[in-house]
Protein backbone atom coordinates (compact mmCIF):
# COMPACT_ATOMS: atom_id res chain seq x y z
CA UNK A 1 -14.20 -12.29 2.51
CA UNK A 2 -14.95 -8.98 0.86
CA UNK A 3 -13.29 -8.18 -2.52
CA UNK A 4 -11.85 -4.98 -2.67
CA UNK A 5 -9.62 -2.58 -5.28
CA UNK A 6 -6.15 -2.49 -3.90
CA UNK A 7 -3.57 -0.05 -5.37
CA UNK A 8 -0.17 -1.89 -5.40
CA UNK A 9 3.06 0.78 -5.23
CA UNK A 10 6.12 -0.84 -5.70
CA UNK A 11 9.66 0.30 -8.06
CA UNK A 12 10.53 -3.63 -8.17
CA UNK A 13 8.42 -5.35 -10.77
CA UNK A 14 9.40 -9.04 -9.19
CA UNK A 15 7.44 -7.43 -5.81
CA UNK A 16 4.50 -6.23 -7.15
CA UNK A 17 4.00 -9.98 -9.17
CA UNK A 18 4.67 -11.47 -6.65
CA UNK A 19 2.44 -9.53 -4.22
CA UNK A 20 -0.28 -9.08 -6.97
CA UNK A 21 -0.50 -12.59 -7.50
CA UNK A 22 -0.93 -13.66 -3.71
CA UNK A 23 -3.83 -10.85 -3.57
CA UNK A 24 -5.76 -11.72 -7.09
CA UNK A 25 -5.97 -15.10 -5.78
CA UNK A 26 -7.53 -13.95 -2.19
CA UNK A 27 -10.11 -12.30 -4.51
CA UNK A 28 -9.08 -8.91 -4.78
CA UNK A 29 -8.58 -6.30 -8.01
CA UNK A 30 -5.17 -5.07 -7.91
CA UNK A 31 -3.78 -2.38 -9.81
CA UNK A 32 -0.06 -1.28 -10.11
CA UNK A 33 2.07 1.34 -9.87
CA UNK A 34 5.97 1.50 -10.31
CA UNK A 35 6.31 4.87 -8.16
CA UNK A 36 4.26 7.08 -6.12
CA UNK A 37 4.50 9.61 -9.47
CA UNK A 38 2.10 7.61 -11.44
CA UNK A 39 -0.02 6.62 -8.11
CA UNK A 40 -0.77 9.99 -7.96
CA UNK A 41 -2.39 9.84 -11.34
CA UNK A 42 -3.81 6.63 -10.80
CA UNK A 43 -5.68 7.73 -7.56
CA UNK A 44 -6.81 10.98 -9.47
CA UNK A 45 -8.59 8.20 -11.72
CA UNK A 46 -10.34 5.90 -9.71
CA UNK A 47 -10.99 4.98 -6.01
CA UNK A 48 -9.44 2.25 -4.15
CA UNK A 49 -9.92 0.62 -0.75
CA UNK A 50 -6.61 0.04 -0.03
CA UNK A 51 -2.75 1.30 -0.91
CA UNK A 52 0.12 -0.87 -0.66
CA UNK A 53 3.61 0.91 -0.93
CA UNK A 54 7.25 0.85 -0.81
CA UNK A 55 8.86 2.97 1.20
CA UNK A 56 11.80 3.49 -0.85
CA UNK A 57 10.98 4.20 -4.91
CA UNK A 58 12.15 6.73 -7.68
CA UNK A 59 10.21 9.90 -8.98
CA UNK A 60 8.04 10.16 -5.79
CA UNK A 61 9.20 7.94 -2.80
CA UNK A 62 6.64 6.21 -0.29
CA UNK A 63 6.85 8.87 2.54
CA UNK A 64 6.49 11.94 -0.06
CA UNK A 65 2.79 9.84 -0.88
CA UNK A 66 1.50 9.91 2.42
CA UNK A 67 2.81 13.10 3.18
CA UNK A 68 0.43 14.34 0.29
CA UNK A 69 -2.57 11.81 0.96
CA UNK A 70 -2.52 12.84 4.40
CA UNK A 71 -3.29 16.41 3.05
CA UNK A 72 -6.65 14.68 0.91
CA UNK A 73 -9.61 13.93 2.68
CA UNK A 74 -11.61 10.19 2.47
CA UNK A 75 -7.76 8.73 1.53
CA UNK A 76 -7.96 4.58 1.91
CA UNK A 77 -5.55 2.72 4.32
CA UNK A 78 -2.05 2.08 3.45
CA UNK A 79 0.37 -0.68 4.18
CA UNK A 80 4.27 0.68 3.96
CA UNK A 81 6.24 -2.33 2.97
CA UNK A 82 10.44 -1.84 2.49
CA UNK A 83 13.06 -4.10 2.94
CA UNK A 84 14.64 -0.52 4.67
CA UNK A 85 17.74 0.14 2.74
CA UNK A 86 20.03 -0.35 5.69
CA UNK A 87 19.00 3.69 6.19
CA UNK A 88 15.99 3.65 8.66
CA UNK A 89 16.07 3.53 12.17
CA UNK A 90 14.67 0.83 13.92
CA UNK A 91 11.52 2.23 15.17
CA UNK A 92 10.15 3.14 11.81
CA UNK A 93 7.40 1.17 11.66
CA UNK A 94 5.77 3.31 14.63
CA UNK A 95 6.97 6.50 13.78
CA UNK A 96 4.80 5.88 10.10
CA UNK A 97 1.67 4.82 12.08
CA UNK A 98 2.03 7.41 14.76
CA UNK A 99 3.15 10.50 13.04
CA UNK A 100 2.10 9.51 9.03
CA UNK A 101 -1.06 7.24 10.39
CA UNK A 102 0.20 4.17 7.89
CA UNK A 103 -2.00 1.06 9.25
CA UNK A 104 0.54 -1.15 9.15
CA UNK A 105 4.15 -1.67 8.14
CA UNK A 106 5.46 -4.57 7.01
CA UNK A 107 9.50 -5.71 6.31
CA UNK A 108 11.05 -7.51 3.28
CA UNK A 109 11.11 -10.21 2.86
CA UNK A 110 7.28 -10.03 3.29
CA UNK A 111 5.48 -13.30 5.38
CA UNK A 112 2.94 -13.50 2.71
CA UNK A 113 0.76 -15.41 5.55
CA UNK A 114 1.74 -12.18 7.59
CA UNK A 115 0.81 -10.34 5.11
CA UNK A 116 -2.56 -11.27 3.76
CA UNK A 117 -3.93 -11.48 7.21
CA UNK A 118 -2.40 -7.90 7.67
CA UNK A 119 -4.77 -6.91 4.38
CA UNK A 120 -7.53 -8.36 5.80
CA UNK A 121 -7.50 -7.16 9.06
CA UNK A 122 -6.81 -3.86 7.45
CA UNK A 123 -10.01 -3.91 4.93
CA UNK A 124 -12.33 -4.34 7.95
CA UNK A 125 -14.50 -2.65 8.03
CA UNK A 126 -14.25 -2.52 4.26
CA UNK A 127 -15.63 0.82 2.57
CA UNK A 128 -17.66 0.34 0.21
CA UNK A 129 -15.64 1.62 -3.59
CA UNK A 130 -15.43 -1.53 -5.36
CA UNK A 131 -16.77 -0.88 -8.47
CA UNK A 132 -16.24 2.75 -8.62
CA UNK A 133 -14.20 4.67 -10.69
């Protein structure tokens, strides 16, 4: 397993803990963000090889992001995670990877199993930033 810097967006503090905790332990350096607002200036700061984000947050919200990291070049992958608010249509998931290009989206409650092996598969091949920035 590679190690890599993973940029954790979520408004729910209990989330990214939990989610943080299941990553640090696979090896990885995560950093956190409550909303896509101070993402922004975290990824004007420092590279990562990975985003993980909430689709639904205050200040900026997780499709406002991509909409504007899809307008930066060299941007890392990005998991969508949301537990969908009862507001999104069922085929959500694909319209985010084929219209936003999200690598993969997963539902609350998160299968961490699911989702580790999603992270994984998603860091491969891994580029290489760790340590940068």
């Amino acid at each position: 397993m590679t190690v890599a810097k993973i940029l954790l967006i979520d408004d729910e503090e209990i989330v990214r803990e939990t989610l943080k905790d299941f990553l640090v332990s696979a090896g990885h350096i995560v950093v956190q963000a409550e909303n896509g607002k101070k993402a922004l200036q975290l990824l004007e700061d420092a590279v990562y090889d990975l985003i993980i984000m909430d689709v639904f947050m205050p200040e900026v919200d997780g499709i406002e992001l991509i909409q504007i990291l899809a307008k930066k070049t060299n941007q890392p992958p990005i998991i969508t995670i949301s537990g969908g608010g009862g507001i999104l249509p069922p085929n959500w998931s694909i319209k985010l990877t084929e219209v936003f290009g999200v690598a993969y989206s997963l539902t609350k409650p998160i299968d961490m199993s699911l989702f580790l092996s999603t992270v994984e598969q998603t860091l491969q091949p891994l580029p290489r930033s760790v340590g940068q920035g």
